[in-house]
PDB file of N, CA and C in Angstrom:
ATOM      1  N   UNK A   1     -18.689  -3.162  -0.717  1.00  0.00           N
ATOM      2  CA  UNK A   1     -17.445  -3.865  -0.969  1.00  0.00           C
ATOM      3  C   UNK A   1     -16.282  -2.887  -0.857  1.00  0.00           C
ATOM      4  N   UNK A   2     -15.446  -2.775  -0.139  1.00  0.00           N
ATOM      5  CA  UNK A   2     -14.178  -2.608   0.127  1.00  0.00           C
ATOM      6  C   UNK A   2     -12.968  -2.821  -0.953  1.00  0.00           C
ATOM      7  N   UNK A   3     -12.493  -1.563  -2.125  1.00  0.00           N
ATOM      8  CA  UNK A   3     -11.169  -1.631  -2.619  1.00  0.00           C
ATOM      9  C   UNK A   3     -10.236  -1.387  -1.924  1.00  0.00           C
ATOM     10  N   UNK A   4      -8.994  -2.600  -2.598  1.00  0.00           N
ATOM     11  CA  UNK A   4      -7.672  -2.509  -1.895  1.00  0.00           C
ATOM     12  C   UNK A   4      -7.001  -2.512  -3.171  1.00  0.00           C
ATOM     13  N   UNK A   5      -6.119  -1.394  -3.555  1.00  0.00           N
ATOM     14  CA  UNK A   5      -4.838  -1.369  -4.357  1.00  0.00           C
ATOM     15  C   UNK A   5      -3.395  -2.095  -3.970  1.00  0.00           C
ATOM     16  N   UNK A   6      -2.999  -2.667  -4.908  1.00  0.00           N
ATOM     17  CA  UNK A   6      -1.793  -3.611  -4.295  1.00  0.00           C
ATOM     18  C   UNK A   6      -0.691  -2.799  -5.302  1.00  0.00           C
ATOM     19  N   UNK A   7       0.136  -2.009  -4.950  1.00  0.00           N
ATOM     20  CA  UNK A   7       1.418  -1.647  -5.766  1.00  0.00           C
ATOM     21  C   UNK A   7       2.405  -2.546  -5.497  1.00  0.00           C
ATOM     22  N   UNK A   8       3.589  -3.264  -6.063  1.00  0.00           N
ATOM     23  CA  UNK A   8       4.361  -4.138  -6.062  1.00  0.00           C
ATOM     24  C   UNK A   8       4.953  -4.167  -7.551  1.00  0.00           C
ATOM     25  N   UNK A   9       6.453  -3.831  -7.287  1.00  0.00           N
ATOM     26  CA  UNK A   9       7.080  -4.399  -8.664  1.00  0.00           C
ATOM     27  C   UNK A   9       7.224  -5.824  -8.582  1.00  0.00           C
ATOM     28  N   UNK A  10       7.468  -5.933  -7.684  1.00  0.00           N
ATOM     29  CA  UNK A  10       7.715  -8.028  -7.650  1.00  0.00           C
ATOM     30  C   UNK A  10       6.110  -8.513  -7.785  1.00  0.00           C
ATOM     31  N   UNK A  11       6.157  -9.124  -9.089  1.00  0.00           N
ATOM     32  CA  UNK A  11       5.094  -9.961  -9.265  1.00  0.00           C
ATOM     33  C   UNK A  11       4.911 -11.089  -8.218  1.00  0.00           C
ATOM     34  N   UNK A  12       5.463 -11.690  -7.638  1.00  0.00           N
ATOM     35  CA  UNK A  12       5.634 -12.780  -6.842  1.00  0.00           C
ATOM     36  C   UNK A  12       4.971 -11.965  -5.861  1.00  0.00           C
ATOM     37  N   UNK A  13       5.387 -10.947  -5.093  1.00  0.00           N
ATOM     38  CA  UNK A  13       5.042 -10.326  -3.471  1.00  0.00           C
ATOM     39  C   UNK A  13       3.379  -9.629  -3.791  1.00  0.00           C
ATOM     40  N   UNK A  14       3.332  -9.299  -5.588  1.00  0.00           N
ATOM     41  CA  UNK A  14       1.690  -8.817  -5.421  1.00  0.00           C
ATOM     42  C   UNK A  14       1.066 -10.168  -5.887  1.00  0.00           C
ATOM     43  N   UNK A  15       1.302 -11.218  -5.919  1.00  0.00           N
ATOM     44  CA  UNK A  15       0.486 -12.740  -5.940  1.00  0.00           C
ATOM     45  C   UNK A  15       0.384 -12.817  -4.146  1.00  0.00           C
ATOM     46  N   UNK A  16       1.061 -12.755  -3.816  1.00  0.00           N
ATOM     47  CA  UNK A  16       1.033 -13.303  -2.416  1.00  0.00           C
ATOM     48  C   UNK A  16       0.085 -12.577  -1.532  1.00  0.00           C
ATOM     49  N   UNK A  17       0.222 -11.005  -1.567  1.00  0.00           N
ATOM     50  CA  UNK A  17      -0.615 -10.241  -0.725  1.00  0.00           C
ATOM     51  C   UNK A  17      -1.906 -10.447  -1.393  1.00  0.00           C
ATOM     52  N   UNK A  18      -2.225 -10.517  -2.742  1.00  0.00           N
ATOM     53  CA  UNK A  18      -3.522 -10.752  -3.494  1.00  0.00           C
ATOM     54  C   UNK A  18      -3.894 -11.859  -2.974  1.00  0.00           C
ATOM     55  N   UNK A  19      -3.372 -12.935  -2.965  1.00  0.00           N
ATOM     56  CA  UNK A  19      -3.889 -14.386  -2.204  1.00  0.00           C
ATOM     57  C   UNK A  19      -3.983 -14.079  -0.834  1.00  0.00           C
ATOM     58  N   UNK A  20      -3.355 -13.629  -0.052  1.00  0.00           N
ATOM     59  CA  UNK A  20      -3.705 -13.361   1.420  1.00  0.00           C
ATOM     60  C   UNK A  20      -4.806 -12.551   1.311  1.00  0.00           C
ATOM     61  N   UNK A  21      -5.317 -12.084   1.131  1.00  0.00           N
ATOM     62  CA  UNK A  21      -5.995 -10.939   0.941  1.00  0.00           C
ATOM     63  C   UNK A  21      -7.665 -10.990   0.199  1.00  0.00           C
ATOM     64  N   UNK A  22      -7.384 -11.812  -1.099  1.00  0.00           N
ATOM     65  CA  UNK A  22      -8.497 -12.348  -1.310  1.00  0.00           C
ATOM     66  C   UNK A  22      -9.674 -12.889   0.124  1.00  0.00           C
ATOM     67  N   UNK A  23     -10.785 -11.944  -0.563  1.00  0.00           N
ATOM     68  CA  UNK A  23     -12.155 -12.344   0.350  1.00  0.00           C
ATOM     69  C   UNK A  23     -13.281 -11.770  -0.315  1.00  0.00           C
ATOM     70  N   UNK A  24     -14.318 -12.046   0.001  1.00  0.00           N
ATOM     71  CA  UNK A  24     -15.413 -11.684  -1.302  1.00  0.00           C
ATOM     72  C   UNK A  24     -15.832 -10.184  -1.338  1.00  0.00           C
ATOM     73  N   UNK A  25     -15.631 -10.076   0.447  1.00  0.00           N
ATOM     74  CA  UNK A  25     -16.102  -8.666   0.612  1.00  0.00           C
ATOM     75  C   UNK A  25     -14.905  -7.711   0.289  1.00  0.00           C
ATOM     76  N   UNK A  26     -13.870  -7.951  -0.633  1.00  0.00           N
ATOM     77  CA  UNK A  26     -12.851  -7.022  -1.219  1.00  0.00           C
ATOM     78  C   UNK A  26     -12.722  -6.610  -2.358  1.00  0.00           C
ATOM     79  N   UNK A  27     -12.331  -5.858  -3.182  1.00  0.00           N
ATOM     80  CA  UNK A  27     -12.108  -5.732  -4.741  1.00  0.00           C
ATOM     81  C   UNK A  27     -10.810  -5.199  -4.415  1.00  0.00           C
ATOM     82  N   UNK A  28     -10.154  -6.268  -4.887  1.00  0.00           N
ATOM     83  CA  UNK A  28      -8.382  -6.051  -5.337  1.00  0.00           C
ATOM     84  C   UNK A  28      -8.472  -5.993  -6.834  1.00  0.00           C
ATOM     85  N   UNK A  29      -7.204  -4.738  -6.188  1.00  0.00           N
ATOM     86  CA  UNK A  29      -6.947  -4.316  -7.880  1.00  0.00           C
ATOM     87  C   UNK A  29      -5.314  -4.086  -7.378  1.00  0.00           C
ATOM     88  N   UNK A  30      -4.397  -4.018  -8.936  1.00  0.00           N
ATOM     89  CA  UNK A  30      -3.091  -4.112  -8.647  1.00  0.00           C
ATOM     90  C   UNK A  30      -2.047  -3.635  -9.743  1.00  0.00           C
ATOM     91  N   UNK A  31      -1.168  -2.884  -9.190  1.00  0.00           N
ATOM     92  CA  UNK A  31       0.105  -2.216 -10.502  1.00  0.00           C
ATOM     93  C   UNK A  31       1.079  -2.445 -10.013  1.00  0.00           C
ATOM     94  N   UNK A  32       2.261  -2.554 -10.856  1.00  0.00           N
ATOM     95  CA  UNK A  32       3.736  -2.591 -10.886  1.00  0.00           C
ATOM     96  C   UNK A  32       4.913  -1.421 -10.609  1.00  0.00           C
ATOM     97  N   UNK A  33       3.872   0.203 -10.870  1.00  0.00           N
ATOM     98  CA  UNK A  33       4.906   0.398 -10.504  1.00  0.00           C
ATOM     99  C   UNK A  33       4.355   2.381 -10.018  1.00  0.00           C
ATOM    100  N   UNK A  34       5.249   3.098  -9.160  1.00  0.00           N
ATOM    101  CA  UNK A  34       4.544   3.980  -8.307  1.00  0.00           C
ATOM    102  C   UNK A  34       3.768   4.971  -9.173  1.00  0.00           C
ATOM    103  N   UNK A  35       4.127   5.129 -10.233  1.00  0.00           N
ATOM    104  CA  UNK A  35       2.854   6.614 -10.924  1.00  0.00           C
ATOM    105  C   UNK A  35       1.865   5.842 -11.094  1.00  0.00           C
ATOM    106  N   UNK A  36       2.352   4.348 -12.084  1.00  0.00           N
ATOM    107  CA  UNK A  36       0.746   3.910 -11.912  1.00  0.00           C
ATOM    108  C   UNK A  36      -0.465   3.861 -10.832  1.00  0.00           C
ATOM    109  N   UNK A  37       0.618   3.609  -9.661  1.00  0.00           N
ATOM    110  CA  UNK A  37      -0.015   3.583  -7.930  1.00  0.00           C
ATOM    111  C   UNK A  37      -0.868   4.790  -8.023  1.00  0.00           C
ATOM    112  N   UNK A  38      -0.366   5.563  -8.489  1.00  0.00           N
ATOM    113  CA  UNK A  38      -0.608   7.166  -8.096  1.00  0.00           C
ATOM    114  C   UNK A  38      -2.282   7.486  -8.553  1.00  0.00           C
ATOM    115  N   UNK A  39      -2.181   7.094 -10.399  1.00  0.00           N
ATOM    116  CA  UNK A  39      -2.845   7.197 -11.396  1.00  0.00           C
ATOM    117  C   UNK A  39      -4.265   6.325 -10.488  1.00  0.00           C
ATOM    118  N   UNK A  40      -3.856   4.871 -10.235  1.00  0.00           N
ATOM    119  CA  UNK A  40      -4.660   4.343 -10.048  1.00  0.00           C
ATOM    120  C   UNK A  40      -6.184   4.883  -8.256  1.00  0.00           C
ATOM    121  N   UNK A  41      -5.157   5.339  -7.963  1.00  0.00           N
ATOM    122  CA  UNK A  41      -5.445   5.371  -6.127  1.00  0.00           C
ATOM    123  C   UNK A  41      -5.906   6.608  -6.803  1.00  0.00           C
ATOM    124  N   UNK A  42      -5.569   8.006  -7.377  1.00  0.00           N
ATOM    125  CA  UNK A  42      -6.560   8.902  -7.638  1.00  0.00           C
ATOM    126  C   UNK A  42      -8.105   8.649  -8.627  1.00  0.00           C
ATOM    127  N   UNK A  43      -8.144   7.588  -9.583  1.00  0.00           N
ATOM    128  CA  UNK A  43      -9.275   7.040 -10.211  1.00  0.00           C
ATOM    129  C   UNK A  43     -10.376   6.528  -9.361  1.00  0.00           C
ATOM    130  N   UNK A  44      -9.461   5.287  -8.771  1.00  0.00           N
ATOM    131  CA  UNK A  44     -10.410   4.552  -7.997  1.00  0.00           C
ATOM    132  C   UNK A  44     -10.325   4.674  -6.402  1.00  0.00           C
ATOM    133  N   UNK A  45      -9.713   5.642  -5.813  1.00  0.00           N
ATOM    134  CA  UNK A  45     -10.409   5.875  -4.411  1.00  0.00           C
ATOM    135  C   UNK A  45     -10.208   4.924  -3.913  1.00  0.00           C
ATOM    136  N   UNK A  46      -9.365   3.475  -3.558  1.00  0.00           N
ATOM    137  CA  UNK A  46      -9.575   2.510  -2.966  1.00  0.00           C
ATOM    138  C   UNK A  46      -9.378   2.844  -1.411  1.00  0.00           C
ATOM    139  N   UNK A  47     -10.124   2.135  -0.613  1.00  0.00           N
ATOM    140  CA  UNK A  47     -10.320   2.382   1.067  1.00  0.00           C
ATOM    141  C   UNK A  47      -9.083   1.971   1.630  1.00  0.00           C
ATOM    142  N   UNK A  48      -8.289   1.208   1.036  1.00  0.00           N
ATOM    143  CA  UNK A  48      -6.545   0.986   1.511  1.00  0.00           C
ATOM    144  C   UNK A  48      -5.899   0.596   0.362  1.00  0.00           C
ATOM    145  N   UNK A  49      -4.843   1.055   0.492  1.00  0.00           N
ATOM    146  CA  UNK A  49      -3.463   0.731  -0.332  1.00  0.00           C
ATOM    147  C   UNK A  49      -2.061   0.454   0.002  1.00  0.00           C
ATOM    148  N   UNK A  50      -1.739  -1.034  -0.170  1.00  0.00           N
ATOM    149  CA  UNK A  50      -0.484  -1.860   0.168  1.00  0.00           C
ATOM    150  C   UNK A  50       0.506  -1.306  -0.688  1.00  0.00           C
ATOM    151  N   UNK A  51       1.286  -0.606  -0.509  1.00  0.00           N
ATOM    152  CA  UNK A  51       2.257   0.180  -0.961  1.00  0.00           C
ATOM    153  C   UNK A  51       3.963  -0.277  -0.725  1.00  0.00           C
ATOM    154  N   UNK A  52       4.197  -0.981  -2.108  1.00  0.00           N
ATOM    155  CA  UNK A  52       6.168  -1.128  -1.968  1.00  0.00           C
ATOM    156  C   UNK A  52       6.534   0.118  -1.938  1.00  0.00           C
ATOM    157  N   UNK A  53       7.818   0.150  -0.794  1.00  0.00           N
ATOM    158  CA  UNK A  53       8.518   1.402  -0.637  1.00  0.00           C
ATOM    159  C   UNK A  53       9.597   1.728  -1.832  1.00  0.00           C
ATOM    160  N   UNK A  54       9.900   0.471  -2.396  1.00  0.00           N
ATOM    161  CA  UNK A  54      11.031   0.405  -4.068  1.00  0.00           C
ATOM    162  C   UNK A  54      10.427   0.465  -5.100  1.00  0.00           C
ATOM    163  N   UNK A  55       9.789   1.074  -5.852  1.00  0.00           N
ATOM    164  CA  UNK A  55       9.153   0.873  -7.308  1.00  0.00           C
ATOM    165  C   UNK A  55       9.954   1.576  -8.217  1.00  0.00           C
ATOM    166  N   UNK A  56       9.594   1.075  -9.439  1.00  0.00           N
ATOM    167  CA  UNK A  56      10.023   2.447 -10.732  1.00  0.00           C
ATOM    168  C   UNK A  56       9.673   3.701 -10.590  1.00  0.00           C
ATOM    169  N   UNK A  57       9.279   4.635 -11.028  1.00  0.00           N
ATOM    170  CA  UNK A  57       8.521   5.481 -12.001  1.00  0.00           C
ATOM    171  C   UNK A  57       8.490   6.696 -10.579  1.00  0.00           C
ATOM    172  N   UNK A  58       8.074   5.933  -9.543  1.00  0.00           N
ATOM    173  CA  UNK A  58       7.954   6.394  -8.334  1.00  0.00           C
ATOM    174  C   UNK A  58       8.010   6.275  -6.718  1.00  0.00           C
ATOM    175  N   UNK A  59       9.154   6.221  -6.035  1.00  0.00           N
ATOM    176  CA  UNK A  59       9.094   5.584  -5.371  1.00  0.00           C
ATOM    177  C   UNK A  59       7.457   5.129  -3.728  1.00  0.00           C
ATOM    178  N   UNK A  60       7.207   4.459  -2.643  1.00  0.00           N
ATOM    179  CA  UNK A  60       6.536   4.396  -2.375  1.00  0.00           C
ATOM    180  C   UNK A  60       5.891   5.710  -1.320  1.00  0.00           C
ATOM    181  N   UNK A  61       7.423   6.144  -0.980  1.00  0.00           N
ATOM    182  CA  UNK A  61       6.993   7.499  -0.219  1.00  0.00           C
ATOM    183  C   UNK A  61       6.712   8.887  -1.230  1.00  0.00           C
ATOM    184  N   UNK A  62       7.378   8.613  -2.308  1.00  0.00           N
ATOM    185  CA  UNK A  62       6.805   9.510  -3.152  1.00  0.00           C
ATOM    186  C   UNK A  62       5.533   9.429  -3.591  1.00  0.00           C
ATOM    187  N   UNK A  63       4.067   8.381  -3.532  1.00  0.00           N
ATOM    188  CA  UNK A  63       3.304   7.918  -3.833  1.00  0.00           C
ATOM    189  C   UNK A  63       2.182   8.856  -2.842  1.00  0.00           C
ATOM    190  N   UNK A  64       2.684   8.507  -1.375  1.00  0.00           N
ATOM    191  CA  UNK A  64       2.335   8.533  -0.326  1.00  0.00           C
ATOM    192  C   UNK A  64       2.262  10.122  -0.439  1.00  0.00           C
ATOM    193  N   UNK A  65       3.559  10.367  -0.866  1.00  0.00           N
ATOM    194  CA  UNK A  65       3.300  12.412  -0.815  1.00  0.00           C
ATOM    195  C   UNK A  65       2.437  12.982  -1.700  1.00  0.00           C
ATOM    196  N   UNK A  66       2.442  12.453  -2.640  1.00  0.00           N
ATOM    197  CA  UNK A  66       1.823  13.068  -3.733  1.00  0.00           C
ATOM    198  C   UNK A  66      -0.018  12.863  -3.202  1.00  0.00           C
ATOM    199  N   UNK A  67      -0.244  11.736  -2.627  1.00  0.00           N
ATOM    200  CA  UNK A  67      -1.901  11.251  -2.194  1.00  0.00           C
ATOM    201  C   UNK A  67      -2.052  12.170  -1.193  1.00  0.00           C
ATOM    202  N   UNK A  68      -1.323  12.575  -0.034  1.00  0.00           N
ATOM    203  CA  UNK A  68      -1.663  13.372   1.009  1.00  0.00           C
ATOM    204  C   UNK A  68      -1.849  14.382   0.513  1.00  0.00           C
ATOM    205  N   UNK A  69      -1.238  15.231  -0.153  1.00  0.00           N
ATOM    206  CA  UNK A  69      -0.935  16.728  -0.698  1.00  0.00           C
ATOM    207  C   UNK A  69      -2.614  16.776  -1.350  1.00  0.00           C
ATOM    208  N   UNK A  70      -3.235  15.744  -2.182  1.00  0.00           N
ATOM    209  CA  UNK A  70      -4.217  15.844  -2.562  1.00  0.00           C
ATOM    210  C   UNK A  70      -5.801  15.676  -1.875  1.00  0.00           C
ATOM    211  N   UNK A  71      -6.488  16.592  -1.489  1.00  0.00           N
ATOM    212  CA  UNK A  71      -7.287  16.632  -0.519  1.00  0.00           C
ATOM    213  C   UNK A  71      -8.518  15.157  -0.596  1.00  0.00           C
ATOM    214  N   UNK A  72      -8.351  15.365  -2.279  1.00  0.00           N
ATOM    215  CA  UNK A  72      -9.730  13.704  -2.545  1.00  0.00           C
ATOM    216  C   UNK A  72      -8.937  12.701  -2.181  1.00  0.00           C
ATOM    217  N   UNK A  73      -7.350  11.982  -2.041  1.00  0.00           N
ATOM    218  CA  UNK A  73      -6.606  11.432  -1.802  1.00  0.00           C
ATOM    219  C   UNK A  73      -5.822  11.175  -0.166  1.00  0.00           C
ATOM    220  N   UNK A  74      -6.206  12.309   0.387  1.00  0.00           N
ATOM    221  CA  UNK A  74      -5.528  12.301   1.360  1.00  0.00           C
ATOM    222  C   UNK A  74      -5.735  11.926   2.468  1.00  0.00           C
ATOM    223  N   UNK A  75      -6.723  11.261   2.715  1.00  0.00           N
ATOM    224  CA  UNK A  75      -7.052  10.215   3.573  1.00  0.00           C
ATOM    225  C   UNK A  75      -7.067   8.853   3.335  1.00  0.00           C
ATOM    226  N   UNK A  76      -6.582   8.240   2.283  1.00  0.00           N
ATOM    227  CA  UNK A  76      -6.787   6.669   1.721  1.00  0.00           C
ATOM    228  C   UNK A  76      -5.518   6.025   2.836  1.00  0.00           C
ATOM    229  N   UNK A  77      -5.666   5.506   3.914  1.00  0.00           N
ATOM    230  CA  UNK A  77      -4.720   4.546   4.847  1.00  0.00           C
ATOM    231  C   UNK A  77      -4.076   3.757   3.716  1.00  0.00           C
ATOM    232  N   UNK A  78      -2.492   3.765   4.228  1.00  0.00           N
ATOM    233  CA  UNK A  78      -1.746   2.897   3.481  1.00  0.00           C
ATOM    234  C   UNK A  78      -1.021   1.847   4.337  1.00  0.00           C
ATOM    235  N   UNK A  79      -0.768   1.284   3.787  1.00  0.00           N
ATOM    236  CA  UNK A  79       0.242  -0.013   4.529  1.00  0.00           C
ATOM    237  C   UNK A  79       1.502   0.278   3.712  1.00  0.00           C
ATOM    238  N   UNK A  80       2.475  -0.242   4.161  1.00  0.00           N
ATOM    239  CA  UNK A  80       4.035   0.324   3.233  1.00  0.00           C
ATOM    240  C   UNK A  80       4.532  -0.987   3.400  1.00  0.00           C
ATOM    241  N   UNK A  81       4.761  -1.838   2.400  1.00  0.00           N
ATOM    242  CA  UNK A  81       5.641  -3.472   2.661  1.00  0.00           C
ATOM    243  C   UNK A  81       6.551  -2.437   1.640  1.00  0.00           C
ATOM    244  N   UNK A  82       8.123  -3.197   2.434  1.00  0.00           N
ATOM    245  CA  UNK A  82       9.052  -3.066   2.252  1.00  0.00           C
ATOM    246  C   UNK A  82      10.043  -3.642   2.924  1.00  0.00           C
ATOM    247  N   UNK A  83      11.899  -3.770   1.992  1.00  0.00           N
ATOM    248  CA  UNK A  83      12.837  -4.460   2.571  1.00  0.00           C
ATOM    249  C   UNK A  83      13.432  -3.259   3.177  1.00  0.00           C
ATOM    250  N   UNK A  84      13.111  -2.136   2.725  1.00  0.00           N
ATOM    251  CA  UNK A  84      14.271  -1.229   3.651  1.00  0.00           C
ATOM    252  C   UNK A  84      14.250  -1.146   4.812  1.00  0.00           C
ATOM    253  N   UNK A  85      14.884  -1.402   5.707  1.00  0.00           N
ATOM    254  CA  UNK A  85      15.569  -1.472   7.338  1.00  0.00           C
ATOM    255  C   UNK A  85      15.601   0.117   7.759  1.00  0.00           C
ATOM    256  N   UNK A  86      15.879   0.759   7.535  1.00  0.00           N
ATOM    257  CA  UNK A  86      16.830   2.338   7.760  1.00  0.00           C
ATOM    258  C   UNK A  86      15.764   3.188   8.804  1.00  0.00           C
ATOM    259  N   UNK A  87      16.055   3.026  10.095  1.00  0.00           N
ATOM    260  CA  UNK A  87      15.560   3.895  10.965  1.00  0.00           C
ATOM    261  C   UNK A  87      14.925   5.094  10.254  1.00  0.00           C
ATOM    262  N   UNK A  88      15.518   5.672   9.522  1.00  0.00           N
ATOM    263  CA  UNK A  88      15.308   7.423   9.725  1.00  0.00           C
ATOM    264  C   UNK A  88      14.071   7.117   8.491  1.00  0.00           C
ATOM    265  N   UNK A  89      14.368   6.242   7.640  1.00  0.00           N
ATOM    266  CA  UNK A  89      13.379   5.639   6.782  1.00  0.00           C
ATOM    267  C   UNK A  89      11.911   5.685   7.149  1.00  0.00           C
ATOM    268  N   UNK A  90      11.862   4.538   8.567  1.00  0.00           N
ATOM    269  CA  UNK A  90      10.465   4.160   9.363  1.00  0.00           C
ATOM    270  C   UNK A  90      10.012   6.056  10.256  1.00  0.00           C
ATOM    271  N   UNK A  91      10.884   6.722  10.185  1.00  0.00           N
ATOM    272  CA  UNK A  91      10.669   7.757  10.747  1.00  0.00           C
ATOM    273  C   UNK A  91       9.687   8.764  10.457  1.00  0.00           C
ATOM    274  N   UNK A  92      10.166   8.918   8.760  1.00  0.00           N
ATOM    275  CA  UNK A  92       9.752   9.454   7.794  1.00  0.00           C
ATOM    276  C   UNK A  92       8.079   9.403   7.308  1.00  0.00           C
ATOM    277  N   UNK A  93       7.590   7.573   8.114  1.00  0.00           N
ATOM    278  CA  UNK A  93       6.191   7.480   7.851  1.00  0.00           C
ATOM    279  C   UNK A  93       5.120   8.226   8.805  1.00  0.00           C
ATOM    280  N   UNK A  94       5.852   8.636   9.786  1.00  0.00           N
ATOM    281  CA  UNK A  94       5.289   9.416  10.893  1.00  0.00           C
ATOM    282  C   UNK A  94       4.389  10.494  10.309  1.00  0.00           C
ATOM    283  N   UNK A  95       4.582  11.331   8.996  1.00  0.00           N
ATOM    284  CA  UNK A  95       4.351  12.122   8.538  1.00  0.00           C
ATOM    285  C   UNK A  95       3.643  12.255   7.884  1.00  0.00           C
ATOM    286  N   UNK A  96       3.054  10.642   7.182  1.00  0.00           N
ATOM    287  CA  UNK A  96       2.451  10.752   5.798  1.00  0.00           C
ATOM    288  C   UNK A  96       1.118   9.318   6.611  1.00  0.00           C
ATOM    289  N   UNK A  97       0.063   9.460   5.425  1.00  0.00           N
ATOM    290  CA  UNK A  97      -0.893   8.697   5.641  1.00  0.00           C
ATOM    291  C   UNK A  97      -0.715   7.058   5.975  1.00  0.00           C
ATOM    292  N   UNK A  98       0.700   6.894   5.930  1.00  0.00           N
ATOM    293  CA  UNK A  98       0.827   5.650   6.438  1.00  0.00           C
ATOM    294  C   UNK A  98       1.065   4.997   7.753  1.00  0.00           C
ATOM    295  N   UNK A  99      -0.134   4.061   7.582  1.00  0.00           N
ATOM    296  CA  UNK A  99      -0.989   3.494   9.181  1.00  0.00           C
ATOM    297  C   UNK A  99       0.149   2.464   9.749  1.00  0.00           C
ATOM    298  N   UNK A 100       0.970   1.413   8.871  1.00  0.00           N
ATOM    299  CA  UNK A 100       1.440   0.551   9.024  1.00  0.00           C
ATOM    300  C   UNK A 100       3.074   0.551   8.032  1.00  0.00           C
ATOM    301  N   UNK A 101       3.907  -0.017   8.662  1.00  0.00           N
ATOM    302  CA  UNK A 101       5.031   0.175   8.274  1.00  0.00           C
ATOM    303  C   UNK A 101       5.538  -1.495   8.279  1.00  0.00           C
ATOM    304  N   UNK A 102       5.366  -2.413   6.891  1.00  0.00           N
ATOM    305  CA  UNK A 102       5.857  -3.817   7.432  1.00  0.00           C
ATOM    306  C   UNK A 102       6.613  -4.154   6.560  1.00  0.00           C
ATOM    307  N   UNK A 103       8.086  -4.710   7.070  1.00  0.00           N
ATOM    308  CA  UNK A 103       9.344  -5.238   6.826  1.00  0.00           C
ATOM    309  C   UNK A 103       9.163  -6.843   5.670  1.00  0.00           C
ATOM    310  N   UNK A 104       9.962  -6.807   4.600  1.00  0.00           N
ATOM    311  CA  UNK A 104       9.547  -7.659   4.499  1.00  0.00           C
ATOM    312  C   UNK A 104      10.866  -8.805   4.421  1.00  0.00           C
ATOM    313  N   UNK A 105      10.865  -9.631   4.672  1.00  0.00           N
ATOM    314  CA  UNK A 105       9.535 -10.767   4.026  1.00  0.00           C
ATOM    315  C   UNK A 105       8.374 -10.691   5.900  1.00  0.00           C
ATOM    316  N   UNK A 106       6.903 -10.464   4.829  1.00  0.00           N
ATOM    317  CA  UNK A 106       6.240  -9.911   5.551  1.00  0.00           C
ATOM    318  C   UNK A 106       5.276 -11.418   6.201  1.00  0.00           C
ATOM    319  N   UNK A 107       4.172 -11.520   6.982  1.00  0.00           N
ATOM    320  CA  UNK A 107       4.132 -12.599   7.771  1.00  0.00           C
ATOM    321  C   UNK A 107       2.665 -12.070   7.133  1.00  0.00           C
ATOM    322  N   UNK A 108       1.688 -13.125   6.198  1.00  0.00           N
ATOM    323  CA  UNK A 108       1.120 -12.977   5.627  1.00  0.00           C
ATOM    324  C   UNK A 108      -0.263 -12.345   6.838  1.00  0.00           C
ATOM    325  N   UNK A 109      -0.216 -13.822   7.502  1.00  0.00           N
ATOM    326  CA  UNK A 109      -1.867 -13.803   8.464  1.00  0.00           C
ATOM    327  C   UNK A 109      -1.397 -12.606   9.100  1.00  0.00           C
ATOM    328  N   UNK A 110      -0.466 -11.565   9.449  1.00  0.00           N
ATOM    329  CA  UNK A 110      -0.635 -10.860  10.712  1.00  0.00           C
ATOM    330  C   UNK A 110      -0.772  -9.498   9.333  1.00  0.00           C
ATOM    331  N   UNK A 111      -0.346  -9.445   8.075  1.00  0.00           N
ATOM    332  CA  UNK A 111      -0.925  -8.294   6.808  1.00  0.00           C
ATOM    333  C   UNK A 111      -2.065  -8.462   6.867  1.00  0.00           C
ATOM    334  N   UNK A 112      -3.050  -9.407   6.728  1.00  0.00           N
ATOM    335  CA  UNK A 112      -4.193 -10.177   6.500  1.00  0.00           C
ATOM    336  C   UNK A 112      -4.944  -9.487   7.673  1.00  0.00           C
ATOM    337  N   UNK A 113      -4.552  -9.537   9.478  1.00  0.00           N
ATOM    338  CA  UNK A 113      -5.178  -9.257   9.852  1.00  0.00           C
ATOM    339  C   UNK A 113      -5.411  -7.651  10.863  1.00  0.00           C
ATOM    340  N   UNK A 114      -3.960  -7.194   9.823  1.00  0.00           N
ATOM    341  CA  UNK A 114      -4.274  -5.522   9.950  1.00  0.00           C
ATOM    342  C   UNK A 114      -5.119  -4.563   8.918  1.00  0.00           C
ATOM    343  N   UNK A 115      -4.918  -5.520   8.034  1.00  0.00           N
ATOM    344  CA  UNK A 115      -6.141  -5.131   6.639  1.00  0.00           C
ATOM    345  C   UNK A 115      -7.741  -5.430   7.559  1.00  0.00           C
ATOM    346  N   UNK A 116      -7.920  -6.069   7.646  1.00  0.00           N
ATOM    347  CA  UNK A 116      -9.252  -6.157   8.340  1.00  0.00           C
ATOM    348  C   UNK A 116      -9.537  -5.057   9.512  1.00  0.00           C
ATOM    349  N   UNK A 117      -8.216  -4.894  10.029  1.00  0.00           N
ATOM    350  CA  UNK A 117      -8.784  -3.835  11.189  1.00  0.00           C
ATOM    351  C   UNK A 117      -8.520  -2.710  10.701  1.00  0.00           C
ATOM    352  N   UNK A 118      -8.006  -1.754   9.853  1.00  0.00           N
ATOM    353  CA  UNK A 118      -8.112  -1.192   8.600  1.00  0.00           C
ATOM    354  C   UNK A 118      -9.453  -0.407   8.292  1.00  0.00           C
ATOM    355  N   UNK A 119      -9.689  -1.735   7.489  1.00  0.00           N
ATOM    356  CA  UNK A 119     -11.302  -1.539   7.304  1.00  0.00           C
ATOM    357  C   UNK A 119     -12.252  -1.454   7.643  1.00  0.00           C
ATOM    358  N   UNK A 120     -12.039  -2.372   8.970  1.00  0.00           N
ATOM    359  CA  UNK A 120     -13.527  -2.633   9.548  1.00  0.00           C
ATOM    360  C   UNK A 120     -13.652  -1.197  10.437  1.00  0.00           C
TER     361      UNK A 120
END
């Protein structure tokens, strides 16, 4: 079975990717806000992590730095949902373990079916 971490301060956007996402062969698990991201993705090792680029505590590229820098961490593929637009922004993912860079409001079936290729 396949873990996926869902970070999201908007309760609403981590219902939605959790419902898209739901499938038997997954174990979703999910926090509100980026240290927890942090805390959690170093415990449980999940095989991908849907990562907001806006959180509290930490933001999503700060999440992203802190997992790479760490060698047990530094391969976990991330996805980055986010509203920020800013070129130099999407630039910035070039650098870090993140596979996918998606704008949101995000288009559920086409999250749905980069998670699968992801994993599989």
């Amino acid at each position: 079975m396949k873990t996926i971490l869902i970070a999201d301060d908007e309760k609403d956007i981590r219902m939605l990717v959790y419902i898209t996402l739901e499938d038997p062969g997954y174990r979703i698990i999910e926090t509100s806000d980026g240290k927890s991201a942090l805390d959690m993705a170093r415990k449980e090792r999940p095989d991908l992590l849907v990562l907001d680029r806006m959180m509290p505590r930490m933001n999503g590229l700060e999440v992203a730095d802190a997992l790479q820098k760490d060698p047990f961490t530094a391969d976990i593929p991330i996805i980055m949902l986010t509203a920020v637009r800013e070129a130099g922004d999407i630039k910035l993912t070039t650098y870090r373990s993140i596979l996918l860079y998606m704008l949101k409001p995000f288009n559920p079936l086409e999250l749905r079916e980069n998670v699968r290729a992801i994993l599989e």
